[in-house]
C-alpha atoms as a PDB file:
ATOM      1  CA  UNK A   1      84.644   7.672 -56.093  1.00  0.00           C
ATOM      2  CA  UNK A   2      85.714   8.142 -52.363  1.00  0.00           C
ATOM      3  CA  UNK A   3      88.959   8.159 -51.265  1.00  0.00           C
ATOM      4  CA  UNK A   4      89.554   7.088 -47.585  1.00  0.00           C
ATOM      5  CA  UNK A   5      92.168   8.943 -45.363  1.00  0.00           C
ATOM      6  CA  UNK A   6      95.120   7.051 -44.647  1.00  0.00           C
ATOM      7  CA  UNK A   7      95.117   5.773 -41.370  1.00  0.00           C
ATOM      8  CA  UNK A   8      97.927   6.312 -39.171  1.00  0.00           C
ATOM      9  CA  UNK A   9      96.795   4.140 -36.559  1.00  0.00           C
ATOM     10  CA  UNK A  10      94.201   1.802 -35.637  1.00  0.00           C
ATOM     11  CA  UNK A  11      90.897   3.033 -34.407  1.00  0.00           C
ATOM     12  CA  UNK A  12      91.995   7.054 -36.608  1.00  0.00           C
ATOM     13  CA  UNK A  13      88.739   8.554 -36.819  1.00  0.00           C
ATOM     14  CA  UNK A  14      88.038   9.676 -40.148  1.00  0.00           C
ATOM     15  CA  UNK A  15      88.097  13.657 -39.078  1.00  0.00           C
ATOM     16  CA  UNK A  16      90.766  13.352 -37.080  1.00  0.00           C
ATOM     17  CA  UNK A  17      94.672  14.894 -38.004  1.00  0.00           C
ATOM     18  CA  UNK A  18      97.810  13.511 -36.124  1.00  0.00           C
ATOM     19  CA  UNK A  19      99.498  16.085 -34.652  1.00  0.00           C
ATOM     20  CA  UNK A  20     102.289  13.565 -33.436  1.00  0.00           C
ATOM     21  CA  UNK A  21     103.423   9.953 -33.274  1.00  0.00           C
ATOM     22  CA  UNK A  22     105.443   9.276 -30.558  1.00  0.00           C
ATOM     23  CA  UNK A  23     107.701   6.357 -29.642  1.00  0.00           C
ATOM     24  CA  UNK A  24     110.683   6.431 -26.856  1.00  0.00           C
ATOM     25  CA  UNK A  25     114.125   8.080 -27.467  1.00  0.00           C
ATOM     26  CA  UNK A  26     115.930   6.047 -29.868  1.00  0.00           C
ATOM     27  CA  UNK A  27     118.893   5.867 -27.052  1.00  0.00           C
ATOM     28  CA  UNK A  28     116.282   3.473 -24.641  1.00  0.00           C
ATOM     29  CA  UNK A  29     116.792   0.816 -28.136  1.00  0.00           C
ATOM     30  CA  UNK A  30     120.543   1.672 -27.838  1.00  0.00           C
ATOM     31  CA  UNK A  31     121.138   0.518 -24.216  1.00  0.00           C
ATOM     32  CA  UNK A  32     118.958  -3.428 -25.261  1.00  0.00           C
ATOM     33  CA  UNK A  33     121.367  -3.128 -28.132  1.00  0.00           C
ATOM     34  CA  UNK A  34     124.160  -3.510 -25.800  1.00  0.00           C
ATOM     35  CA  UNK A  35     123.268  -5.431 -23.501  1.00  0.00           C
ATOM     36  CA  UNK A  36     122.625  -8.182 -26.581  1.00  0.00           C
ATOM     37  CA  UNK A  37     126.117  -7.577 -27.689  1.00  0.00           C
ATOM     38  CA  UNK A  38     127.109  -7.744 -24.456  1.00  0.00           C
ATOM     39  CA  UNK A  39     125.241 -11.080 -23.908  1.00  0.00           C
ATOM     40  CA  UNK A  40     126.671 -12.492 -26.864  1.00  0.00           C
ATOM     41  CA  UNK A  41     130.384 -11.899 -26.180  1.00  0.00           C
ATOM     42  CA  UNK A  42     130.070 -13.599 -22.541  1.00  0.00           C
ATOM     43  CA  UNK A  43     130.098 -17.543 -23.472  1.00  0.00           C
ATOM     44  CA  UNK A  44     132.947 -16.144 -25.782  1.00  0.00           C
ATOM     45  CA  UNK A  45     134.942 -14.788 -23.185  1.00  0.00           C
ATOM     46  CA  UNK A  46     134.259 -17.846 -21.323  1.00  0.00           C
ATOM     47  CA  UNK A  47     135.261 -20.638 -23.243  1.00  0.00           C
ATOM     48  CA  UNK A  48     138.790 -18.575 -23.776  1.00  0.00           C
ATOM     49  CA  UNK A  49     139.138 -18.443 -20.155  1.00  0.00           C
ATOM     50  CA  UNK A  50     138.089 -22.062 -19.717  1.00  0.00           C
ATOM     51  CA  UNK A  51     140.345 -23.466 -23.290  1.00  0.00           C
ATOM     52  CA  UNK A  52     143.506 -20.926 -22.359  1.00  0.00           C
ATOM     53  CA  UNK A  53     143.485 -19.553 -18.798  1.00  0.00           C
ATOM     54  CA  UNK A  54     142.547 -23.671 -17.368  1.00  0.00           C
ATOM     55  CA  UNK A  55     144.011 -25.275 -20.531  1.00  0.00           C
ATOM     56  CA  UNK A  56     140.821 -27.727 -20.650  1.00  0.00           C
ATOM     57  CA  UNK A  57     140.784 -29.595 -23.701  1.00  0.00           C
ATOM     58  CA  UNK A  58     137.642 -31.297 -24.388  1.00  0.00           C
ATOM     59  CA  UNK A  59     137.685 -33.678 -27.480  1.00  0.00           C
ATOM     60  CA  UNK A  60     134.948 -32.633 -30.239  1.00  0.00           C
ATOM     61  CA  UNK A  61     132.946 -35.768 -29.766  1.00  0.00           C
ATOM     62  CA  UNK A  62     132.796 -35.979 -26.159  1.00  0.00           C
ATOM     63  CA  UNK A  63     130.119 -35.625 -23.981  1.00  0.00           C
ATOM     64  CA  UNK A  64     131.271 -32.366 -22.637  1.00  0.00           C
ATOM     65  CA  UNK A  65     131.677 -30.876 -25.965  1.00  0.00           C
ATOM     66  CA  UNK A  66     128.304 -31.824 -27.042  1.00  0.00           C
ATOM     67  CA  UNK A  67     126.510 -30.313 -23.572  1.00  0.00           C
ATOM     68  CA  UNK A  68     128.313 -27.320 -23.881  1.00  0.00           C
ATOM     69  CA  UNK A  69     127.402 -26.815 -27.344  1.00  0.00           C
ATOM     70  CA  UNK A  70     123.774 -27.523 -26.422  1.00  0.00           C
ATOM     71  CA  UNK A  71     124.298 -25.645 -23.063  1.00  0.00           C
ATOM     72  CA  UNK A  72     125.339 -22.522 -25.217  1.00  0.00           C
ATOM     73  CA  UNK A  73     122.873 -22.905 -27.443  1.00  0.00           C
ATOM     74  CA  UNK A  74     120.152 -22.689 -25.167  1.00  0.00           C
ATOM     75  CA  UNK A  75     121.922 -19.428 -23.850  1.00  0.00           C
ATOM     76  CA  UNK A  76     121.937 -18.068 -26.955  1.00  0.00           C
ATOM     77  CA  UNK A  77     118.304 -18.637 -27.665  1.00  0.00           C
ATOM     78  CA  UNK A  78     117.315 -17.241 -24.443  1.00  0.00           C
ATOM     79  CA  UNK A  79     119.303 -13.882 -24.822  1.00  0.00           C
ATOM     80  CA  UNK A  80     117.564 -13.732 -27.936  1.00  0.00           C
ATOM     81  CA  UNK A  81     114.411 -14.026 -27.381  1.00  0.00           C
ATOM     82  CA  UNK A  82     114.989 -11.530 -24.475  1.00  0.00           C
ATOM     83  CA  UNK A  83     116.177  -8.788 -27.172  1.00  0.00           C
ATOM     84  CA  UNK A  84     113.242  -9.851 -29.327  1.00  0.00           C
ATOM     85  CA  UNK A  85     110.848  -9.149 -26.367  1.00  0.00           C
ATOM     86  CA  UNK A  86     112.489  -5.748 -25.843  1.00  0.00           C
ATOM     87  CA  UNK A  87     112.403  -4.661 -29.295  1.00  0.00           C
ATOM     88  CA  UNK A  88     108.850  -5.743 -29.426  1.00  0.00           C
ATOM     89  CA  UNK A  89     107.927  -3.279 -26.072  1.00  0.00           C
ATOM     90  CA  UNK A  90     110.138  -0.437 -27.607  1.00  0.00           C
ATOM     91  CA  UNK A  91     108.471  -0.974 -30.970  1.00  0.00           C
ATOM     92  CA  UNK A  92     104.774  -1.389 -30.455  1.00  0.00           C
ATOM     93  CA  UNK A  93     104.896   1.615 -26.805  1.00  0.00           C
ATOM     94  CA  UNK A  94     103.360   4.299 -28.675  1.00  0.00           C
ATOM     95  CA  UNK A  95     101.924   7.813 -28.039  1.00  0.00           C
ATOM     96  CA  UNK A  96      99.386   9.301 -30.400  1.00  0.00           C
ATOM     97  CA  UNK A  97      98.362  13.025 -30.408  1.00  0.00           C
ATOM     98  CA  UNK A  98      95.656  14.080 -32.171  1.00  0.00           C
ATOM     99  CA  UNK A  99      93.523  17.532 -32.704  1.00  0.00           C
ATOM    100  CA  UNK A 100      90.446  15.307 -30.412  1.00  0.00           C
ATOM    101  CA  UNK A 101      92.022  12.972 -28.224  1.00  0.00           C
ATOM    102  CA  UNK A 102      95.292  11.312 -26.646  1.00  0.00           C
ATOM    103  CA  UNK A 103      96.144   7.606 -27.131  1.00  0.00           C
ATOM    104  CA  UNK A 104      98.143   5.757 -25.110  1.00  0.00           C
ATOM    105  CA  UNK A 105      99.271   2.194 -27.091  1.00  0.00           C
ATOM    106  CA  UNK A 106     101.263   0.181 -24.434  1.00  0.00           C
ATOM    107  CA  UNK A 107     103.032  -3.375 -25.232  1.00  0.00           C
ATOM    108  CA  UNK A 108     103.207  -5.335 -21.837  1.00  0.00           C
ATOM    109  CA  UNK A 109     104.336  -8.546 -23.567  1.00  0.00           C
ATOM    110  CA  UNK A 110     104.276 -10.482 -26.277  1.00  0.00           C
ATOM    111  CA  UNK A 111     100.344 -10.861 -26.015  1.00  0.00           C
ATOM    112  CA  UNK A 112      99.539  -7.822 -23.788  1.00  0.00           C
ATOM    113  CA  UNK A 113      98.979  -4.913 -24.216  1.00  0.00           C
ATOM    114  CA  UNK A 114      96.733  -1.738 -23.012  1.00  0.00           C
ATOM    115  CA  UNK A 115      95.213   0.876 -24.810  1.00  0.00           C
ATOM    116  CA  UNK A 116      94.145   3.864 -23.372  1.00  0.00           C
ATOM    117  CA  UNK A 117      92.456   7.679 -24.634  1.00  0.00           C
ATOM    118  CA  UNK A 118      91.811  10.646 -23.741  1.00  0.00           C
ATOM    119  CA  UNK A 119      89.471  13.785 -24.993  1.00  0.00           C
ATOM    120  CA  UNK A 120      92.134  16.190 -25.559  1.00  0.00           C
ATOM    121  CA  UNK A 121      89.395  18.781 -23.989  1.00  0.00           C
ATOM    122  CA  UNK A 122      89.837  16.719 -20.403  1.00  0.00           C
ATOM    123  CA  UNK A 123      93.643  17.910 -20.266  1.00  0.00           C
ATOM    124  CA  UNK A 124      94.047  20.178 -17.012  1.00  0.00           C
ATOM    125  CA  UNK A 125      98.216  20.547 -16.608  1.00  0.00           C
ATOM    126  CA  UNK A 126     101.142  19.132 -18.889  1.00  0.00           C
ATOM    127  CA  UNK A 127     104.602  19.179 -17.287  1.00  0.00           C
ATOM    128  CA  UNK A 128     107.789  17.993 -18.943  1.00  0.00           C
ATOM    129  CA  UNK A 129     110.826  16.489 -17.198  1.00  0.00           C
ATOM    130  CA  UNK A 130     114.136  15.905 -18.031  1.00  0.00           C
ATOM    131  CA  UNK A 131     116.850  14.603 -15.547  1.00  0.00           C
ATOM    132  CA  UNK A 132     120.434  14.754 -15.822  1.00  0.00           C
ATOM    133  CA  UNK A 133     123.081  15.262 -17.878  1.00  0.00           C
ATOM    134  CA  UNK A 134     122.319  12.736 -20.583  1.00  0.00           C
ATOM    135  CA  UNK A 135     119.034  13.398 -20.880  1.00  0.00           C
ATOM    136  CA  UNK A 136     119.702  17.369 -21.438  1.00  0.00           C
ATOM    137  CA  UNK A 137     122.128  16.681 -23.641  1.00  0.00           C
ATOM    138  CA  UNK A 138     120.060  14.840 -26.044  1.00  0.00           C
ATOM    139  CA  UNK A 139     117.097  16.066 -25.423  1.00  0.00           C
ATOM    140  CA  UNK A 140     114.776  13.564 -23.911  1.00  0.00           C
ATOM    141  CA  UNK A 141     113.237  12.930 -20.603  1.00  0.00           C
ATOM    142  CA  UNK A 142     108.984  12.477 -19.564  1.00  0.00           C
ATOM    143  CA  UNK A 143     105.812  14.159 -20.152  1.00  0.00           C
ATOM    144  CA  UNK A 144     102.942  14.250 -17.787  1.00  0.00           C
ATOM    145  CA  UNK A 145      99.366  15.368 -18.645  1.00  0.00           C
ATOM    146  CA  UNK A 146      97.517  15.399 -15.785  1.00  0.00           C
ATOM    147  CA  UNK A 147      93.474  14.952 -16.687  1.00  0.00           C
ATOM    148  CA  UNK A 148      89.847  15.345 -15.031  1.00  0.00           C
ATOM    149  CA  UNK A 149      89.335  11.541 -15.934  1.00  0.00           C
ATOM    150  CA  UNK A 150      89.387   8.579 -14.787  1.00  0.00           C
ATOM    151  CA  UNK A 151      92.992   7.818 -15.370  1.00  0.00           C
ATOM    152  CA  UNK A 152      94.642  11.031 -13.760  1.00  0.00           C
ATOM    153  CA  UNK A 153      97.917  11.159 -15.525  1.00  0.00           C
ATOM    154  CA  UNK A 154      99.164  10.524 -18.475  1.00  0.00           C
ATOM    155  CA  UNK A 155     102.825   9.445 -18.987  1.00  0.00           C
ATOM    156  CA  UNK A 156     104.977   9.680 -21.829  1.00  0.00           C
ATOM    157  CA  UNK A 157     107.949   7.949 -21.290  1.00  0.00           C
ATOM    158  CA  UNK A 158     111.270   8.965 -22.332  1.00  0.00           C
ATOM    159  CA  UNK A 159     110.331  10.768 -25.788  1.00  0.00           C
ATOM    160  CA  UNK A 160     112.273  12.778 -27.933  1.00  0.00           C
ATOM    161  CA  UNK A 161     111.930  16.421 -27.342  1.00  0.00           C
ATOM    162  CA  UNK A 162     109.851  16.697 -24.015  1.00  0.00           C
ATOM    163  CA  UNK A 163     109.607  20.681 -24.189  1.00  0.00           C
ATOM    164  CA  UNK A 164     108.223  20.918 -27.547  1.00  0.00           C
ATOM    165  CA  UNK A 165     105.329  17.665 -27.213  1.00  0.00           C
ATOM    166  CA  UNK A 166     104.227  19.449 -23.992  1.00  0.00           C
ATOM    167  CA  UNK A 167     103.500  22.601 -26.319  1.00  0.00           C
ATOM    168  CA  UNK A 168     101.929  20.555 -28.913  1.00  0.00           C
ATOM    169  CA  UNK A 169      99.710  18.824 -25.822  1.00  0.00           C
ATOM    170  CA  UNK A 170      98.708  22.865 -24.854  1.00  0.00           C
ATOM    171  CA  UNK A 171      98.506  23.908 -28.183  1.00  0.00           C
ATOM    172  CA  UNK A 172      96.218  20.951 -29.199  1.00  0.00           C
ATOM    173  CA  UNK A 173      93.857  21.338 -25.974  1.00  0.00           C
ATOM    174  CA  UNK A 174      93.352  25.080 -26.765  1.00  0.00           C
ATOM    175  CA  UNK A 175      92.206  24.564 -30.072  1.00  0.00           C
ATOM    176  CA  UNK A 176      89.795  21.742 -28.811  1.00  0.00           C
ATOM    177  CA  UNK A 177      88.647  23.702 -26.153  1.00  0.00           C
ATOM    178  CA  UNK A 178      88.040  26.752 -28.409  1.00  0.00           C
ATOM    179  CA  UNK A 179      86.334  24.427 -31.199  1.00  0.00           C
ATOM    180  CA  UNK A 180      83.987  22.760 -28.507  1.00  0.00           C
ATOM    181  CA  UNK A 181      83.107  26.523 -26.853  1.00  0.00           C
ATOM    182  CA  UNK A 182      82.585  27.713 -30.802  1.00  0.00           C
ATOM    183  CA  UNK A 183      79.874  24.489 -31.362  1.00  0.00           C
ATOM    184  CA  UNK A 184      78.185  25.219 -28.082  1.00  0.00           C
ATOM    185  CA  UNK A 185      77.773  28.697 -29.518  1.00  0.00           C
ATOM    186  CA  UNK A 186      76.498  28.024 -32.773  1.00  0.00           C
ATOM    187  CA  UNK A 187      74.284  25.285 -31.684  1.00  0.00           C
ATOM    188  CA  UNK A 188      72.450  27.099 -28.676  1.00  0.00           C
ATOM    189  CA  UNK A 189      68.852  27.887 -29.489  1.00  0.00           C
ATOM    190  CA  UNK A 190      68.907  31.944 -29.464  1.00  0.00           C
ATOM    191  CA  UNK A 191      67.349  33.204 -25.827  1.00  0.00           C
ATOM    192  CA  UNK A 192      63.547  34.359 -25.960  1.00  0.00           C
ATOM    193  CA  UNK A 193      63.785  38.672 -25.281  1.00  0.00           C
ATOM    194  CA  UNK A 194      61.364  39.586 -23.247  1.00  0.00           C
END
């Protein structure tokens, strides 16, 4: 009996390690979080403004009652489905590093979404930013890892710790590169001596 590697993500080769799983700062999910709460409180504030400030007084079993009702219903579906959509794009935006290769998992929509590798040997530069205050202060900001492929850089967007996933990205490359020169070694028929 066999047992399989668990599989970390879809499309894992079965000899290749994760060296990292990366999704955006958890501060990115902390500003839609808001912005819901912020969303909810606003028909809130108002109907208060409309019942106390105007003194309107609209009978439960009017017409007005029942369109506002539906009115803020609709409102409330909408901002909804707007946080759904953003937890869905924080969620599914994901960074894989492995010892062969670089995947880049990117949620566009609801139903979109592009997936995109790279040989870890094709890395050429890997640059980490972080700007401003807020992102020094808890440690987050963009990595760049510029490539000899088609697609010429890739981004990782506002991850946790930019410093130390730009080492992993150099220390994963070198042992690639030194893995790949070590195979072309070994597997090189020895020269004729004449």
């Amino acid at each position: 009996m066999t047992i399989k590697p668990v599989q970390q993500f879809p499309g894992q080769r079965n000899d290749e390690h994760v060296i990292a799983l990366l999704r955006r700062h958890w501060l990115i999910f902390f500003s839609v979080i808001l912005r819901i709460v912020g969303l909810n409180v606003l028909p809130i504030v108002v109907f208060i403004f409309f019942y106390y400030a105007l003194g309107w007084q609209v009978p439960a079993e009017g017409f007005w009652f029942v369109l506002g009702v539906l009115l803020a219903s609709l409102y409330y579906m909408i901002a909804w489905l707007g946080f759904y959509h953003s937890f869905v794009d924080y969620h599914l935006d994901i960074w894989v590093l492995t010892d062969q290769r670089i995947i880049n998992i990117e949620q566009r929509g609801l139903f979109d979404r592009i997936i995109s590798e790279l040989n870890i040997t094709k890395v050429q530069d890997v640059t980490s930013e972080t700007h401003g205050h807020l992102q020094t202060l808890l440690d987050y900001g963009n990595v760049y890892i510029q490539t000899a492929a088609e697609q010429q850089r890739f981004a990782f967007l506002q991850v946790p710790h930019p410093e130390e996933v730009a080492r992993l990205v150099v220390r994963a490359n070198d042992a690639a590169t030194k893995r790949e020169s070590l195979y072309k070694t070994v597997s090189e028929p020895p020269s004729e001596v004449k």
